[in-house]
Protein backbone atom coordinates (compact mmCIF):
# COMPACT_ATOMS: atom_id res chain seq x y z
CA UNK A 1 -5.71 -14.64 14.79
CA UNK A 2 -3.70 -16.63 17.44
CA UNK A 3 -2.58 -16.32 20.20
CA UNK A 4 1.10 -16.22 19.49
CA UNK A 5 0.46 -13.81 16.22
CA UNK A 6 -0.83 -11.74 19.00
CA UNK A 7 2.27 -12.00 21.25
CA UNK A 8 4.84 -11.81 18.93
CA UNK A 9 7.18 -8.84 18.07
CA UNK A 10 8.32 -10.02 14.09
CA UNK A 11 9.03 -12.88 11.88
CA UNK A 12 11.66 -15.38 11.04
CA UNK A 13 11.17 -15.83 6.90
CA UNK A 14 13.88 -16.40 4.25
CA UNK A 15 13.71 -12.88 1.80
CA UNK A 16 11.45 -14.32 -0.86
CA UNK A 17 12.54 -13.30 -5.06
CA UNK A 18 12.09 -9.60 -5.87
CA UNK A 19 8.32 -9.99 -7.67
CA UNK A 20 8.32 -7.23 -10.25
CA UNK A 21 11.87 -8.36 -12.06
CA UNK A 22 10.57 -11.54 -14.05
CA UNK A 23 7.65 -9.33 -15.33
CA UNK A 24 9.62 -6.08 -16.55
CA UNK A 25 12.16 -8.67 -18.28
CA UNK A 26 8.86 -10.72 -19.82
CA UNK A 27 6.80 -7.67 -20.76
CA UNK A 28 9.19 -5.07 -22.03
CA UNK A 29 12.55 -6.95 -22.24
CA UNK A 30 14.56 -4.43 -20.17
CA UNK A 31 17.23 -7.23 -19.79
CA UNK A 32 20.33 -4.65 -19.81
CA UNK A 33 18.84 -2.44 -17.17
CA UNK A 34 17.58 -5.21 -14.68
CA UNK A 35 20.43 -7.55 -15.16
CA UNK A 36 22.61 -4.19 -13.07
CA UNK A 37 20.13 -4.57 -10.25
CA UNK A 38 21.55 -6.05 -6.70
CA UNK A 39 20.31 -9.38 -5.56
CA UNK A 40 17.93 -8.89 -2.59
CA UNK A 41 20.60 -9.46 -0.31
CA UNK A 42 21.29 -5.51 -1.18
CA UNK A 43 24.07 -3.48 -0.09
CA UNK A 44 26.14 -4.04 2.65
CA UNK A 45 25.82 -0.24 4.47
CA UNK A 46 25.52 0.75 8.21
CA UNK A 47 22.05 0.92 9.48
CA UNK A 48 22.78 3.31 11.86
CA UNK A 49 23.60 6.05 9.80
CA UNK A 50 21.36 8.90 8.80
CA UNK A 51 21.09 9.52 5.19
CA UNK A 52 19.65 12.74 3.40
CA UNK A 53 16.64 12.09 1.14
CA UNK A 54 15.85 15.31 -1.37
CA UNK A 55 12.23 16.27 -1.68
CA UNK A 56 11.10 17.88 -4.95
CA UNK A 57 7.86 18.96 -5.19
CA UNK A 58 5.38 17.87 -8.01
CA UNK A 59 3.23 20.27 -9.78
CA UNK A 60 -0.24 18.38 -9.01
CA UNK A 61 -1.05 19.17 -12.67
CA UNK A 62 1.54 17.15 -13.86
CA UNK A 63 -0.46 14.28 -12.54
CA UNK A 64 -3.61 15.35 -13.13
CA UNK A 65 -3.31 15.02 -16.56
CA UNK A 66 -2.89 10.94 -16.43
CA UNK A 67 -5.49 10.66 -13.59
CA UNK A 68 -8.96 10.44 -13.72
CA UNK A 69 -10.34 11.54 -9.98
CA UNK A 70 -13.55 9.95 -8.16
CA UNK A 71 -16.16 12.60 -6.51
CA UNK A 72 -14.63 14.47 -3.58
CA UNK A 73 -11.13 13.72 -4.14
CA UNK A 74 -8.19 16.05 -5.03
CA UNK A 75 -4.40 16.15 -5.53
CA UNK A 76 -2.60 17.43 -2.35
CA UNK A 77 1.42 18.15 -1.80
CA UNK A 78 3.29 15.51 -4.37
CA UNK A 79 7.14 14.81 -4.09
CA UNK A 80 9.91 13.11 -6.00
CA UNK A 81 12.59 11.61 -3.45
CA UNK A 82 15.80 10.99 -4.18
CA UNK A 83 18.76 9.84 -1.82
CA UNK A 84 22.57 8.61 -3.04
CA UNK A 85 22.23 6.01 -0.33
CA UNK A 86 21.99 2.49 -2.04
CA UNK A 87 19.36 1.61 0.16
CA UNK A 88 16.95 3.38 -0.41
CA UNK A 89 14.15 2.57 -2.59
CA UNK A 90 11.75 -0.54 -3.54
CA UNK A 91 8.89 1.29 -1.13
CA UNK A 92 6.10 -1.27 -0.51
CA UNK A 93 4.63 0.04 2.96
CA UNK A 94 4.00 3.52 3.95
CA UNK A 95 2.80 4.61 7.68
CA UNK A 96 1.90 8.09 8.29
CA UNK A 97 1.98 9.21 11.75
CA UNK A 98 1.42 12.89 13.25
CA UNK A 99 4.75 12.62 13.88
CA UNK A 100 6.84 10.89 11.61
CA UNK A 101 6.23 9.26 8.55
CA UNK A 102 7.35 5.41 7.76
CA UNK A 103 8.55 3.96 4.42
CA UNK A 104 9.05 0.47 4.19
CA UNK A 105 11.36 -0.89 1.81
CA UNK A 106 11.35 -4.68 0.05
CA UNK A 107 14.62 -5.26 0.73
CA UNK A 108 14.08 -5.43 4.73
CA UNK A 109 14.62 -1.68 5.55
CA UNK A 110 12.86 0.61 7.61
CA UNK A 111 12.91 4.44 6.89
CA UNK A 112 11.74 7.18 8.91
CA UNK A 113 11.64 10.97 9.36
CA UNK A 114 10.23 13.23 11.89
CA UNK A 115 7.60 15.73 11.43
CA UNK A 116 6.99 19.22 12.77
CA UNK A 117 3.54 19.43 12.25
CA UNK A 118 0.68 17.09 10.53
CA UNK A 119 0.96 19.60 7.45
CA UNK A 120 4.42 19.44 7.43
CA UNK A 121 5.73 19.87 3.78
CA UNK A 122 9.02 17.06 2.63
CA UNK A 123 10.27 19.99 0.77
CA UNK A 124 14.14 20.05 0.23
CA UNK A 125 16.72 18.22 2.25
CA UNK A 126 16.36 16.37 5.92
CA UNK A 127 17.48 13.37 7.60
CA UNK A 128 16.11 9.87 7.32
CA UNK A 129 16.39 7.46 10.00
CA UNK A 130 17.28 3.90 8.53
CA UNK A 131 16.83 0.19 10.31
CA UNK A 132 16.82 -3.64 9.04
CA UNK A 133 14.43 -6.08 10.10
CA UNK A 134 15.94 -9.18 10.57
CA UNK A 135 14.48 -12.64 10.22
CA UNK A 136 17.04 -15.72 10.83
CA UNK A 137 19.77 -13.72 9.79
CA UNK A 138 19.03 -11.93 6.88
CA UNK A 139 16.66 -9.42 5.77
CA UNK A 140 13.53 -10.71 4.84
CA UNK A 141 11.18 -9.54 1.70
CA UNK A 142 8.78 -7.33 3.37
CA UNK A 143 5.98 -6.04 1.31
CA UNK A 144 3.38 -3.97 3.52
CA UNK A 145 3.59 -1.84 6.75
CA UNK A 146 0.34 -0.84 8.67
CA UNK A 147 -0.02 0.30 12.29
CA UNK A 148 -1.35 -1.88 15.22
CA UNK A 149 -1.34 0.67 18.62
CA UNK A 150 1.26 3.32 18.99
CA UNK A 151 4.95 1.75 18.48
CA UNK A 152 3.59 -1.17 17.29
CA UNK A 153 2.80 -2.43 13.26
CA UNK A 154 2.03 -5.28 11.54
CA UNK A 155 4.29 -6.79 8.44
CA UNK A 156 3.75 -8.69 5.51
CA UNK A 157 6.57 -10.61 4.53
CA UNK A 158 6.57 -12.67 0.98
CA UNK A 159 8.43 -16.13 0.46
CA UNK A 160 7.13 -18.58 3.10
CA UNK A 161 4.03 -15.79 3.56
CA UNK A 162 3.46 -14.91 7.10
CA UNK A 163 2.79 -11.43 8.90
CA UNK A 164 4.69 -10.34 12.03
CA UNK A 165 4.19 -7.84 14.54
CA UNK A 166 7.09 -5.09 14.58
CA UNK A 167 8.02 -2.89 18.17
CA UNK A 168 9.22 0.04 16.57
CA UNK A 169 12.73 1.19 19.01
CA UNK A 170 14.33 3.89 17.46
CA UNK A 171 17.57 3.20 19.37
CA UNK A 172 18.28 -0.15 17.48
CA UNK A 173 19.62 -0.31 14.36
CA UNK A 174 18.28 -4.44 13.55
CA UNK A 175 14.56 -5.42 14.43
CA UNK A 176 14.04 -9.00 14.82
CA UNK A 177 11.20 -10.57 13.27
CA UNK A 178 9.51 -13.75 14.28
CA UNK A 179 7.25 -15.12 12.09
CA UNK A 180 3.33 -16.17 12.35
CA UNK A 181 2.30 -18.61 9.42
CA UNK A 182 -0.94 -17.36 6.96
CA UNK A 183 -3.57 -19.85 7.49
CA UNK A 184 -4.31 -21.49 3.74
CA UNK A 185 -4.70 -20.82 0.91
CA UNK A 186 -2.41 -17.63 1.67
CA UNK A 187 0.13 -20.37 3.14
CA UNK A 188 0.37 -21.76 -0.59
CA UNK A 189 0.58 -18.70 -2.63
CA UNK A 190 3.50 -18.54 -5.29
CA UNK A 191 6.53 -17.39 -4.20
CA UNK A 192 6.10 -13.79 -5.30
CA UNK A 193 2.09 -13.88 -5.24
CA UNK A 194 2.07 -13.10 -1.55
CA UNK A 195 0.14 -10.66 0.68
CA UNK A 196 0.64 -7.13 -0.29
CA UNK A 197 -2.25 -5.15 1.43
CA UNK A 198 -2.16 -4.87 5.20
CA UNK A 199 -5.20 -3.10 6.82
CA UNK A 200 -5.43 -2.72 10.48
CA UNK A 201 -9.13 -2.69 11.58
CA UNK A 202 -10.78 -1.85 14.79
CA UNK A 203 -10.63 -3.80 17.80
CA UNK A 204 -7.31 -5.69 17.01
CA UNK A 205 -8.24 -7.87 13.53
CA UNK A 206 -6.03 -7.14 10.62
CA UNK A 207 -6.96 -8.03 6.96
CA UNK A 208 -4.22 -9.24 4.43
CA UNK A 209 -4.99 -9.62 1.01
CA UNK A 210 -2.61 -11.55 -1.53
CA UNK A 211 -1.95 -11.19 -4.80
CA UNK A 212 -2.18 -14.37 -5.48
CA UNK A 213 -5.74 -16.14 -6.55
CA UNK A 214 -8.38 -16.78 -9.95
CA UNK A 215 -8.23 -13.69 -12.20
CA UNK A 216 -9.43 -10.19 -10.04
CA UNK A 217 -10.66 -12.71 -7.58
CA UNK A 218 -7.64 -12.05 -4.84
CA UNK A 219 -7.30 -14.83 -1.48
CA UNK A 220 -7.81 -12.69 1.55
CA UNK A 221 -8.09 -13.60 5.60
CA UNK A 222 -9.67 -11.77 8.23
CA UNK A 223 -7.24 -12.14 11.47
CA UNK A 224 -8.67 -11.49 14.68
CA UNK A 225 -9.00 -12.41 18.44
CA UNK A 226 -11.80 -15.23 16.66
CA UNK A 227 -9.58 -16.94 14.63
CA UNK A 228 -8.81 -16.92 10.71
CA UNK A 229 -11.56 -15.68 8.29
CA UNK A 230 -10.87 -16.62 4.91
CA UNK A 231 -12.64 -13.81 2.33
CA UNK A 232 -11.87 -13.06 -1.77
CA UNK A 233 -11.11 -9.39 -2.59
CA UNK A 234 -12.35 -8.44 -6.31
CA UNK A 235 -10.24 -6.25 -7.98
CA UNK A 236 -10.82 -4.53 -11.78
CA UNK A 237 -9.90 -7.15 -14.26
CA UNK A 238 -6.50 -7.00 -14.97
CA UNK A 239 -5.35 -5.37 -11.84
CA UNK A 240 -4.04 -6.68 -8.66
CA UNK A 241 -3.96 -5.16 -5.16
CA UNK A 242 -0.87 -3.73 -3.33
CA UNK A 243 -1.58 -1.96 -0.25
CA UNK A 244 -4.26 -1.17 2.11
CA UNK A 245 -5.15 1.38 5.31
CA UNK A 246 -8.25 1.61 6.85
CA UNK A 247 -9.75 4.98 8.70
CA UNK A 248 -12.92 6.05 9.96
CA UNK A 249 -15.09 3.25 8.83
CA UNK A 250 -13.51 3.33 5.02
CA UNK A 251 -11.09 0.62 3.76
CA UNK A 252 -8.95 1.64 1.05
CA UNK A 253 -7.42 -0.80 -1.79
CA UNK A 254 -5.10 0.39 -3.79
CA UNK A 255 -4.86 -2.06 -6.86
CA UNK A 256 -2.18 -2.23 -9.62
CA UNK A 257 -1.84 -3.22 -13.69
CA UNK A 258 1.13 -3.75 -15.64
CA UNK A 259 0.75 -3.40 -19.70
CA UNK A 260 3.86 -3.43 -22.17
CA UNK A 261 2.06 -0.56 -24.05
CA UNK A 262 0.73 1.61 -21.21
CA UNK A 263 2.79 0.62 -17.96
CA UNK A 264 2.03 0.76 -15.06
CA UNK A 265 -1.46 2.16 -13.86
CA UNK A 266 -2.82 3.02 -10.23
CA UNK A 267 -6.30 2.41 -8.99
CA UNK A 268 -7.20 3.29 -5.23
CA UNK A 269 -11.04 2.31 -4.27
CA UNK A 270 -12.60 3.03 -1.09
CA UNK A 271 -15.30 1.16 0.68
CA UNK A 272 -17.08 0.82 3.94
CA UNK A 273 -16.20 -1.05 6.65
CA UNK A 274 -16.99 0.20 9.87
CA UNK A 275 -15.93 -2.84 11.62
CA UNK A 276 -14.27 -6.36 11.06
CA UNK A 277 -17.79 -7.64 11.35
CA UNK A 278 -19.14 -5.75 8.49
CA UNK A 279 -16.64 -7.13 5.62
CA UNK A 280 -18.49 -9.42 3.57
CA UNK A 281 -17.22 -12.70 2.09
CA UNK A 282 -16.76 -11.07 -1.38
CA UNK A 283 -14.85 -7.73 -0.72
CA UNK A 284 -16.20 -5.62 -3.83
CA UNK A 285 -15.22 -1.88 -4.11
CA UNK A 286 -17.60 0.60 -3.78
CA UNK A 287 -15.89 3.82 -5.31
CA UNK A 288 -12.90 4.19 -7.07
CA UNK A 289 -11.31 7.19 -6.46
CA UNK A 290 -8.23 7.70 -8.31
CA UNK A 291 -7.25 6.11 -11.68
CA UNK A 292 -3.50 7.25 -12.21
CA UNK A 293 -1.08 7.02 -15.67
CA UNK A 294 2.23 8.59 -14.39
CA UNK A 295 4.44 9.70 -17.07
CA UNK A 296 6.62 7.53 -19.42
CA UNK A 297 6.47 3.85 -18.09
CA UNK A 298 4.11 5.55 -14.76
CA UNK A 299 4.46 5.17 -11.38
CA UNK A 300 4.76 1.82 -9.62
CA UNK A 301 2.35 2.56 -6.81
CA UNK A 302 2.59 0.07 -4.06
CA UNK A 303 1.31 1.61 -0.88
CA UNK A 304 -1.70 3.60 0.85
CA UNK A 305 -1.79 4.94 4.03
CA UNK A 306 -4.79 6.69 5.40
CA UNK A 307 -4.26 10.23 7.88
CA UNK A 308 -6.86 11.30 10.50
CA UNK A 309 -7.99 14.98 11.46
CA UNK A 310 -7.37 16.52 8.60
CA UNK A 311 -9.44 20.09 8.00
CA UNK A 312 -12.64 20.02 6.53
CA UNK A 313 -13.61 16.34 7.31
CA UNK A 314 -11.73 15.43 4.57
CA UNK A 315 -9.41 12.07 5.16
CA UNK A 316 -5.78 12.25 3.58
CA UNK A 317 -4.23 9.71 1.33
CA UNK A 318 -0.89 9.36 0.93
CA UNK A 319 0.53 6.81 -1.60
CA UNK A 320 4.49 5.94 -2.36
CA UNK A 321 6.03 4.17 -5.47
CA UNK A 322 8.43 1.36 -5.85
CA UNK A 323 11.24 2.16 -7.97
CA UNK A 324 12.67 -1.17 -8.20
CA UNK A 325 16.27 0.31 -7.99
CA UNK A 326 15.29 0.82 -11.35
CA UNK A 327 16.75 4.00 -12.89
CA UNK A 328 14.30 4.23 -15.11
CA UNK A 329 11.45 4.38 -12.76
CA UNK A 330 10.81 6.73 -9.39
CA UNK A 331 10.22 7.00 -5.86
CA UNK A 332 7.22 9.71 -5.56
CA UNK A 333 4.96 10.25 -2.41
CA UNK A 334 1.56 11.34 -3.61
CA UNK A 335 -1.26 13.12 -1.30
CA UNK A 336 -4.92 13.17 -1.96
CA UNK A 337 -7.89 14.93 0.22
CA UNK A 338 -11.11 12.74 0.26
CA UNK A 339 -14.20 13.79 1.12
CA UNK A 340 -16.47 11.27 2.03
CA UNK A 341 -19.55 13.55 1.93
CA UNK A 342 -18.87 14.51 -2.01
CA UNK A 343 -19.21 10.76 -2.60
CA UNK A 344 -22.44 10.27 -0.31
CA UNK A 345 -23.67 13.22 -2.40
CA UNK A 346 -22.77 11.96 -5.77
CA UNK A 347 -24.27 8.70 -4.96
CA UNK A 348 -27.79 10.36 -3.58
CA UNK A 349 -27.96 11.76 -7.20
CA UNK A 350 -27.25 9.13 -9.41
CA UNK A 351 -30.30 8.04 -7.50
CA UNK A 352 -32.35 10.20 -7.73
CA UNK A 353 -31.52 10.59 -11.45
CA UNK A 354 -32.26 6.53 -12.04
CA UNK A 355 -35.42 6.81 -10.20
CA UNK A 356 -36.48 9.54 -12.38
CA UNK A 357 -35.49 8.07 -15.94
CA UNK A 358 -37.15 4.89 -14.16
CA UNK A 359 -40.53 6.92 -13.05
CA UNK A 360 -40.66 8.33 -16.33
CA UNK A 361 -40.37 4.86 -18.56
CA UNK A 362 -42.95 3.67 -16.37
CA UNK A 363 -45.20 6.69 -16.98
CA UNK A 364 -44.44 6.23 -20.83
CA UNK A 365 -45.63 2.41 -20.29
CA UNK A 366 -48.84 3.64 -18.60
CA UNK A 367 -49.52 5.64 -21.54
């Protein structure tokens, strides 16, 4: 990474075209529907004020039923959120803090709301805190969140691709952004085929991963004190990744596909990293932990963020959907406990089982 990209506090990028709206009008023809949404410019409403979002819990069977869940992982506390503010909505980074909790929105808007304790339930009604980044004037297209050091993230912004590094100050209602170029062939990516994921990694270095590339072979870069790493993510065929966290020595991908029949459909993978040094050149998944179907045309899942210290060595997952402004789709915030060990386990006997069916061909052969 540079030396300015290091320096900087934003980015300075023209808002690039809202991504999902040619393919909902190509795949399922919702012309009428899309045709009422607001240009990105969105609406013109006081940043400073402090809109009430509703939090409505999900029964965690409800989604069970579309998912399919990897070893060790379970559904925690779900919501639907709703808010009559016209901003809110089009969620594409999520930060979870002991704190407060950080939802990024595409149209250049920054929500936040306190929390009493790191269990602390969204149930019912409370107040949102809402901001605009700004970049040369206007609000840029913003498409990932992830944290840097306290106070301080990282942004992926879509149109001219670059990243920028945000100073969080509660008592401002615009953020500036300045921006820091991608290093090729992120620099080149289609307009709307920019970088979604954001991980922060130890020791400074940040990997972005685009949409953009050859089939589920995905253009990523390693950014760190070094300089520019260029690497390929591998997603399933068919999908495409959208947001990223990494925590204790796990990345996690979570990867999206779009089908006129099904919808949309979730995928969120895990996989070691226990440093910047470890990723390989071909980023493969190890374990996919969640395969999700929401109901009706499913949930637009665009964002991961990964919680520390939670009971029972367990990590938490918490993943947000982008609406669209779409009426017909939602905003939900999804948790999920992870426990690494269950997958070390599970692994350790799929072993053990090969070796055997292997041990026993060969004493077959012998015979």
């Amino acid at each position: 990474m540079s030396t300015s990209l290091y320096g900087s506090l934003g980015a300075r990028l023209t808002a690039g075209p809202f991504r999902l709206r040619r393919r909902l009008l190509a795949t399922l023809g919702w012309l009428s529907v899309l045709s009422a949404i607001p240009a990105c410019a969105g609406p013109t409403v006081e940043a400073g004020r402090s809109p009430s979002v509703r939090a409505s819990p999900i029964d965690p069977d409800e989604l069970a039923s579309g998912a399919r869940m990897g070893p060790g992982t379970e559904f925690g506390p779900c919501w639907h959120l709703k808010a009559e503010d016209p901003r809110f909505g089009g969620f594409s980074g999520l930060v979870v803090e002991p704190e407060r909790l950080l939802l990024l929105s595409d149209r250049g808007w920054i929500w936040s709301t306190d929390r009493d304790r790191p269990d602390d339930g969204l149930v019912g009604n409370r107040s949102w805190r809402v901001q605009a980044l700004r970049s040369a004037g206007r609000r840029p297209d913003a498409e990932e969140l992830t944290p840097a050091v306290p106070g301080r993230y990282w942004v992926s912004l879509e149109g001219n691709h670059a990243i920028a590094a945000l100073e969080l100050d509660r008592q401002r209602k615009d953020l500036d952004l300045e921006p820091s170029p991608l290093p090729e062939p992120l620099a080149s990516a289609p307009p709307n085929l920019g970088v979604e994921a954001l991980a922060a990694l130890p020791e400074g270095a940040v990997l972005a991963i685009a949409e953009a590339g050859r089939e589920e072979r995905h253009h990523a870069v390693l950014l760190a004190r070094e300089g520019p790493r260029l690497l390929t993510y591998r997603s399933a065929p068919g999908f495409a990744p959208t947001g990223a966290a990494w925590s204790d020595g796990w990345l996690f991908v979570v990867e999206r596909r779009l089908s006129p029949l099904t919808g949309f459909t979730t995928r969120l993978t895990a996989t070691p990293v226990p440093s910047a040094a470890d990723l390989t050149d071909v980023i493969e998944p190890a374990v996919e932990l969640l395969r999700l179907s929401g109901r009706g045309f499913g949930y637009n899942i665009e964002a991961v963020a990964a919680e520390r210290n939670v009971p029972y060595r367990r990590i938490r997952l918490w993943l947000v959907s982008d609406d669209n402004f779409n009426p017909l789709q939602e905003t939900v915030l999804i948790a999920l406990d992870w426990t690494p060990q269950a997958f070390a386990r599970a692994s350790i006997r799929r072993f053990s089982l090969t070796s055997s069916a292997g041990s026993s061909a060969s004493e077959t052969e012998r015979r």
